[in-house]
Protein backbone atom coordinates (compact mmCIF):
# COMPACT_ATOMS: atom_id res chain seq x y z
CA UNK A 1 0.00 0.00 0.00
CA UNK A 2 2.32 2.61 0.75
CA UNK A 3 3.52 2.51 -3.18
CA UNK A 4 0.24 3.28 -3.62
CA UNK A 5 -0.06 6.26 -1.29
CA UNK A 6 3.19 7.63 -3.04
CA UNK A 7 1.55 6.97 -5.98
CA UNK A 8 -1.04 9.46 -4.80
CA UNK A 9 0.98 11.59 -2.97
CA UNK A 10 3.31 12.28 -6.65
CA UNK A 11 -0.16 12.84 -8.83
CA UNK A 12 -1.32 15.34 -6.22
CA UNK A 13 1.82 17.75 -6.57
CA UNK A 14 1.99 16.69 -10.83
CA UNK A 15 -1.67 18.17 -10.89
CA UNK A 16 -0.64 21.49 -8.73
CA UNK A 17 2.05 21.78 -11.22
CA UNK A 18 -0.04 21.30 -14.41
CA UNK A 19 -1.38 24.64 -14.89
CA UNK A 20 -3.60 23.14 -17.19
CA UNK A 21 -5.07 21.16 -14.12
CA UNK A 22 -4.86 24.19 -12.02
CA UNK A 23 -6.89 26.54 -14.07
CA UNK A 24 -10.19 24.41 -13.68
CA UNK A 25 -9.57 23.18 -10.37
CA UNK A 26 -8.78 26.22 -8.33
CA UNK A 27 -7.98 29.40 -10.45
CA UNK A 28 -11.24 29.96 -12.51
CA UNK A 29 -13.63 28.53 -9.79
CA UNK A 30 -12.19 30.81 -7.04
CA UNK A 31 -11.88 33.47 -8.73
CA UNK A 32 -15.75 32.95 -10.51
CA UNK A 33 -16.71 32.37 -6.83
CA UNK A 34 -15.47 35.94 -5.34
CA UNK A 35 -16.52 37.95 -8.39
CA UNK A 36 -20.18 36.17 -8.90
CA UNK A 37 -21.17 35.69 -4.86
CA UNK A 38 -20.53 39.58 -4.89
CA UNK A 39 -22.67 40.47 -7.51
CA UNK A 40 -25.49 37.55 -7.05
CA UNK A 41 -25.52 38.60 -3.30
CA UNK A 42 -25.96 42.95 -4.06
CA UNK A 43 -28.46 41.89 -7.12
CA UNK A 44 -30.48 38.64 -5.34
CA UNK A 45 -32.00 38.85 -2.43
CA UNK A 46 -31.83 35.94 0.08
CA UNK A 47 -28.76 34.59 -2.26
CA UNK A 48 -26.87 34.05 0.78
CA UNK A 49 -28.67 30.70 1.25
CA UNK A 50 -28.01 29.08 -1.60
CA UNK A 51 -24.70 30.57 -2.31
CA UNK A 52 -22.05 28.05 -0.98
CA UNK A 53 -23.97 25.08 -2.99
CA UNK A 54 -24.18 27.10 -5.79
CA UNK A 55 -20.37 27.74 -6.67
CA UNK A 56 -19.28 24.31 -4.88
CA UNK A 57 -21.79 22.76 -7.80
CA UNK A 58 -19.97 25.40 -10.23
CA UNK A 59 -15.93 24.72 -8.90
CA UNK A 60 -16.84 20.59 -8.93
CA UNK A 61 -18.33 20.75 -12.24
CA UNK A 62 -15.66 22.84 -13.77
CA UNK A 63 -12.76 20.74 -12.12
CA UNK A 64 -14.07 17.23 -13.25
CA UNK A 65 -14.83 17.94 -16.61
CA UNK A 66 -12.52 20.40 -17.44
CA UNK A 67 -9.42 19.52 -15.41
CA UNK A 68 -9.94 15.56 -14.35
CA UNK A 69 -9.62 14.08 -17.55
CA UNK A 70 -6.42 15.76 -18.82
CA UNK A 71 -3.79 13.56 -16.65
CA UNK A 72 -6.00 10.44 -17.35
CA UNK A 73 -5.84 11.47 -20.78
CA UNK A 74 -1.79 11.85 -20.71
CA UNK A 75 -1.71 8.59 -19.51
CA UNK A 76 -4.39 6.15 -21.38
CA UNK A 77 -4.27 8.33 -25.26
CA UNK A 78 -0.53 8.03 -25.22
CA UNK A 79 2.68 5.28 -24.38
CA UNK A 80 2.51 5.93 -20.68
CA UNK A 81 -0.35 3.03 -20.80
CA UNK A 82 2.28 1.12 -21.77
CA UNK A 83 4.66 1.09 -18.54
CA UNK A 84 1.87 0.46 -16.41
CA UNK A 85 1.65 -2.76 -18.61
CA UNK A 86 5.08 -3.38 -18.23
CA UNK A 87 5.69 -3.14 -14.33
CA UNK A 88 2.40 -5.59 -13.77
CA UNK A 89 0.08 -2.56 -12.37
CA UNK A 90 -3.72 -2.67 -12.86
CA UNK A 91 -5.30 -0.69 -15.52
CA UNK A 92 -7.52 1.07 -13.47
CA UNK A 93 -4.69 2.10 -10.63
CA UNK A 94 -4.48 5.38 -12.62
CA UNK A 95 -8.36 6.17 -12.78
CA UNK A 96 -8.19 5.29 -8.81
CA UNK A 97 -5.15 7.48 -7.99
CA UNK A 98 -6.91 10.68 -9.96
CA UNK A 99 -10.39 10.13 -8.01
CA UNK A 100 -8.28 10.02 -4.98
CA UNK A 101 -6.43 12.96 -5.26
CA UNK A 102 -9.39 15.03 -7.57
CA UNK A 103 -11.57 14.61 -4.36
CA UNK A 104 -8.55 15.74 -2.26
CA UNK A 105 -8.87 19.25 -4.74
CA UNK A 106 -12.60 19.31 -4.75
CA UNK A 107 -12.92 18.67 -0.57
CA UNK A 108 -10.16 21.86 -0.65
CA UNK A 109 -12.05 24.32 -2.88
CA UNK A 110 -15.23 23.18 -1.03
CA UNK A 111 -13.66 24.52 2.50
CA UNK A 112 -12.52 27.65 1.01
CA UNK A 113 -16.18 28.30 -0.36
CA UNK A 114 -17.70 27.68 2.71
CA UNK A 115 -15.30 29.45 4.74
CA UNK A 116 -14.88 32.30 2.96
CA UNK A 117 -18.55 32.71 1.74
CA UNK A 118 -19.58 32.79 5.24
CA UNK A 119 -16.76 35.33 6.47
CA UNK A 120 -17.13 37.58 3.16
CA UNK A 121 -20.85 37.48 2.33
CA UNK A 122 -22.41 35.84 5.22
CA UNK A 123 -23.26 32.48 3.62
CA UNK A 124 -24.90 30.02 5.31
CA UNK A 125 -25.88 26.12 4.62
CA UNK A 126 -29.32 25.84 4.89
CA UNK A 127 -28.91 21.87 4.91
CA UNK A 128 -28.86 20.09 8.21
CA UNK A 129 -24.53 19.37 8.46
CA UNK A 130 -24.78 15.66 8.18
CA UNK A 131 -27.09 16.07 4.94
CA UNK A 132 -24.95 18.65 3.34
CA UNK A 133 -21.98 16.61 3.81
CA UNK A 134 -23.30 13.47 2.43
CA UNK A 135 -24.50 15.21 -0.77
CA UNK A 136 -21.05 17.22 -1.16
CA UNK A 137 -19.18 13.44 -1.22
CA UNK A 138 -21.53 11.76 -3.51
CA UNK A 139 -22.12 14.72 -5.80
CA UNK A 140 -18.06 14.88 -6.05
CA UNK A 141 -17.88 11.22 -6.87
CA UNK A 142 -20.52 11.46 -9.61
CA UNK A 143 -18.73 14.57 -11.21
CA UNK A 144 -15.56 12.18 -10.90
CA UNK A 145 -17.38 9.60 -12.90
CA UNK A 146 -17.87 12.10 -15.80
CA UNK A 147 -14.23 13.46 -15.97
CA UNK A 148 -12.82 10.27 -16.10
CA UNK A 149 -15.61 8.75 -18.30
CA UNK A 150 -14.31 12.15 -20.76
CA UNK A 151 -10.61 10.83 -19.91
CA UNK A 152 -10.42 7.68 -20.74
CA UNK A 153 -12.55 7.54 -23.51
CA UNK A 154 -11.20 10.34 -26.42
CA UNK A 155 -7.93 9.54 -28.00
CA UNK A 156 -7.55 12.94 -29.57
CA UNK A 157 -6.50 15.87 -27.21
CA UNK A 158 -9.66 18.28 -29.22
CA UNK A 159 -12.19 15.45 -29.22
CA UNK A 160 -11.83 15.33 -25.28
CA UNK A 161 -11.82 19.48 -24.50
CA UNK A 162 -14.61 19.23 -26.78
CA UNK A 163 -16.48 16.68 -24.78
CA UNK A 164 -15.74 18.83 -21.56
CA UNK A 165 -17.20 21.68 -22.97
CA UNK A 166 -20.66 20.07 -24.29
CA UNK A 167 -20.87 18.76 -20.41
CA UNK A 168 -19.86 21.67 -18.44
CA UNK A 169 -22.24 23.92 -20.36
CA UNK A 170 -25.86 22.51 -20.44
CA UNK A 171 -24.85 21.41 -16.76
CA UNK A 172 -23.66 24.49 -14.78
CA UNK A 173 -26.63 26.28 -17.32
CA UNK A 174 -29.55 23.86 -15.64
CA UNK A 175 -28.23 22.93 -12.43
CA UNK A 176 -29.63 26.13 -10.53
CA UNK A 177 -26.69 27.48 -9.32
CA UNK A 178 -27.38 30.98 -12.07
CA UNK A 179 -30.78 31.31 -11.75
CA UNK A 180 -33.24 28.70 -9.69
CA UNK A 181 -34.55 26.14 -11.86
CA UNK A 182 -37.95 26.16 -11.65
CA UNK A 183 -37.55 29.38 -14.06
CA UNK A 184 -37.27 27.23 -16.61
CA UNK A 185 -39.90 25.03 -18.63
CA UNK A 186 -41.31 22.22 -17.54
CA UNK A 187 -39.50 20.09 -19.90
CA UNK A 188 -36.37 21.58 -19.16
CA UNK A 189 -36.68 21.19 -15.81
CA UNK A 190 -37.01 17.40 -16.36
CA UNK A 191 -34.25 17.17 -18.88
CA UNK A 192 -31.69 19.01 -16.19
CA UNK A 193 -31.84 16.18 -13.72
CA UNK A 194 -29.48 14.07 -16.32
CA UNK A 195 -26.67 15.98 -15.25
CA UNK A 196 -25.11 15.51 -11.63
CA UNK A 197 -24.64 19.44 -10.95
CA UNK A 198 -28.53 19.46 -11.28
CA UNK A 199 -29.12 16.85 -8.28
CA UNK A 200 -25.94 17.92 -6.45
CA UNK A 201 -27.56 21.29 -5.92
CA UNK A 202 -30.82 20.40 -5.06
CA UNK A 203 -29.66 17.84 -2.64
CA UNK A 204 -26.99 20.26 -0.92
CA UNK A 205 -29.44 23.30 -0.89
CA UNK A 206 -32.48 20.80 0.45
CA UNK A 207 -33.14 20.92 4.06
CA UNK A 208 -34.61 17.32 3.80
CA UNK A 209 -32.87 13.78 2.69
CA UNK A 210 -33.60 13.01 -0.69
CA UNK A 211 -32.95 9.35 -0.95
CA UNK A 212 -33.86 9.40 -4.43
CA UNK A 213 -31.68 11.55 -6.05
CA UNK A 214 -28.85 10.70 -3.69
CA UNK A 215 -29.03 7.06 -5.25
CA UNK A 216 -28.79 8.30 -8.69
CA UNK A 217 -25.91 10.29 -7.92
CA UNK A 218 -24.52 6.83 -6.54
CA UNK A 219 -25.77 5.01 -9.50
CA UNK A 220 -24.80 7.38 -11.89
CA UNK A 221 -20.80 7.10 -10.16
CA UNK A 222 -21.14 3.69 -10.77
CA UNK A 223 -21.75 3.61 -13.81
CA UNK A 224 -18.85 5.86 -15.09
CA UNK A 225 -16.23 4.14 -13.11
CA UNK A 226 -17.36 0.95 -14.25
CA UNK A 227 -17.81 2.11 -17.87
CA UNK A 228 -14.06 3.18 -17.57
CA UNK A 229 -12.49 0.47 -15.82
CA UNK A 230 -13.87 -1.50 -18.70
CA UNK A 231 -12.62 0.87 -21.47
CA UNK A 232 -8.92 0.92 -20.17
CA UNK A 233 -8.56 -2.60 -20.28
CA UNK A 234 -9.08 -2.22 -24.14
CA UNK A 235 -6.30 -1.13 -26.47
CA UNK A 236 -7.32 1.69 -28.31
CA UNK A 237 -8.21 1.00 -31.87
C-alpha cells in the first residue's frame, strides 16, 4: 500500500504543477466564486442561502470535466499506458489514484467556499450538516465519474476538450446554481436532472434527505467508473 499512497501523494503535486489542471480546479472557480457571490448577493436577495452550494456545484463541475480528464488522458491516449503494462500494475490504478487525489482538490475548494462565503458574504448552509456533507461526497464522486468517463474515452487531445465543454455547459446552465430552476420550462426542468450538478444542488441546498436523487448520484458514479475500468482494459483501436 504505501507505493500506492506515493503513488497518490506524486499525482497530487503533478496536478498542482499542471497549470492546465490548475486553471479548472482552483484558479477559474475561485476566482468565478469571489466575483459572482458579490454580484449575485448585491443583485439577489436571500442569495446568501443558496450561495455556498451554488459555486461548490460550479468549482466541482468545472474541475471534473474540465481539469480531471487531462492527466488520465496523458496517460491512457498516449505510451505511458504502456509502462503500467510493463511493471504488472492494474489498468484502473491510474483512474483510482486521480479520483483520490481530484476529491482531495474538490474537498479543498469546497472549505474555502464555505469558509470564505460565510466570512465575506455571510453564507450560510441551509442543509442540516450531516445532509450537506453526504451530498457534497456523492455529488463529487458522480462529477468524478464524468471526468474520467471524458478521460479515458477520447484519444484525440480536441475530441476530449470538446467533450468537456458540451458537459460543463448545459450542466452548470440547468443545475440552478445561475438562476433557480424552476424558471425554466417544464421540460427543461425534467431534462436538467441528467446531469449531476442538477441533483448535487438540489440535494446540498435541500433541508430534507432526498434518498432518491442521492441514489442516482450513486448510481450514476457507478456507472462511469465501471464504464471506464472496462474501457482501459481495451487497447485503443
Amino acid at each position: 500500500m504505501k507505493p500506492f499512497f506515493y503513488h497518490v501523494l506524486i499525482q497530487w503535486k503533478l496536478d498542482i504543477r499542471n497549470k492546465n489542471v490548475l486553471l479548472p480546479i482552483y484558479v477559474i472557480p475561485l476566482v468565478f466564486f469571489l466575483v459572482m457571490s458579490a454580484v449575485f448577493s448585491s443583485i439577489l436577495s436571500g442569495f446568501e442561502n443558496v450561495l455556498i452550494p451554488a459555486m461548490i456545484t460550479f468549482s466541482v463541475t468545472m474541475g471534473a470535466v474540465l481539469g480531471l480528464p487531462i492527466p488520465l488522458h496523458e496517460i491512457y491516449a498516449t505510451d505511458i499506458k504502456k509502462t503500467y503494462k510493463l511493471g504488472n500494475i492494474p489498468s484502473y490504478i491510474p483512474i483510482l489514484v486521480s479520483a483520490i487525489t481530484f476529491f482531495i482538490h474538490f474537498l479543498t475548494v469546497s472549505l474555502i467556499v464555505i469558509l470564505f462565503g460565510n466570512l465575506i458574504f455571510g453564507a450560510v448552509l441551509s442543509a442540516p450538516i450531516y445532509l450537506f456533507i453526504i451530498s457534497l461526497f456523492l455529488f463529487i464522486v458522480s462529477c468524478e465519474g464524468i471526468g474520467i468517463f471524458i478521460g479515458t474515452h477520447f484519444k484525440s487531445n480536441s475530441g476530449m476538450i470538446l467533450a468537456g465543454q458540451v458537459i460543463f455547459l448545459p450542466s452548470i446552465l440547468f443545475s440552478g446554481a445561475m438562476f433557480p430552476v424552476d424558471l425554466l420550462p417544464t421540460p427543461l426542468q425534467v431534462f436538467s436532472k441528467i446531469f449531476p450538478a442538477s441533483i448535487g444542488m438540489e440535494t446540498m441546498a435541500a433541508t430534507t434527505l432526498k434518498i432518491g436523487l442521492l441514489l442516482i448520484l450513486l448510481g450514476f458514479a457507478v456507472l462511469t467508473f465501471a464504464l471506464s475500468v472496462i474501457r482501459v482494459r481495451k487497447p485503443y483501436q
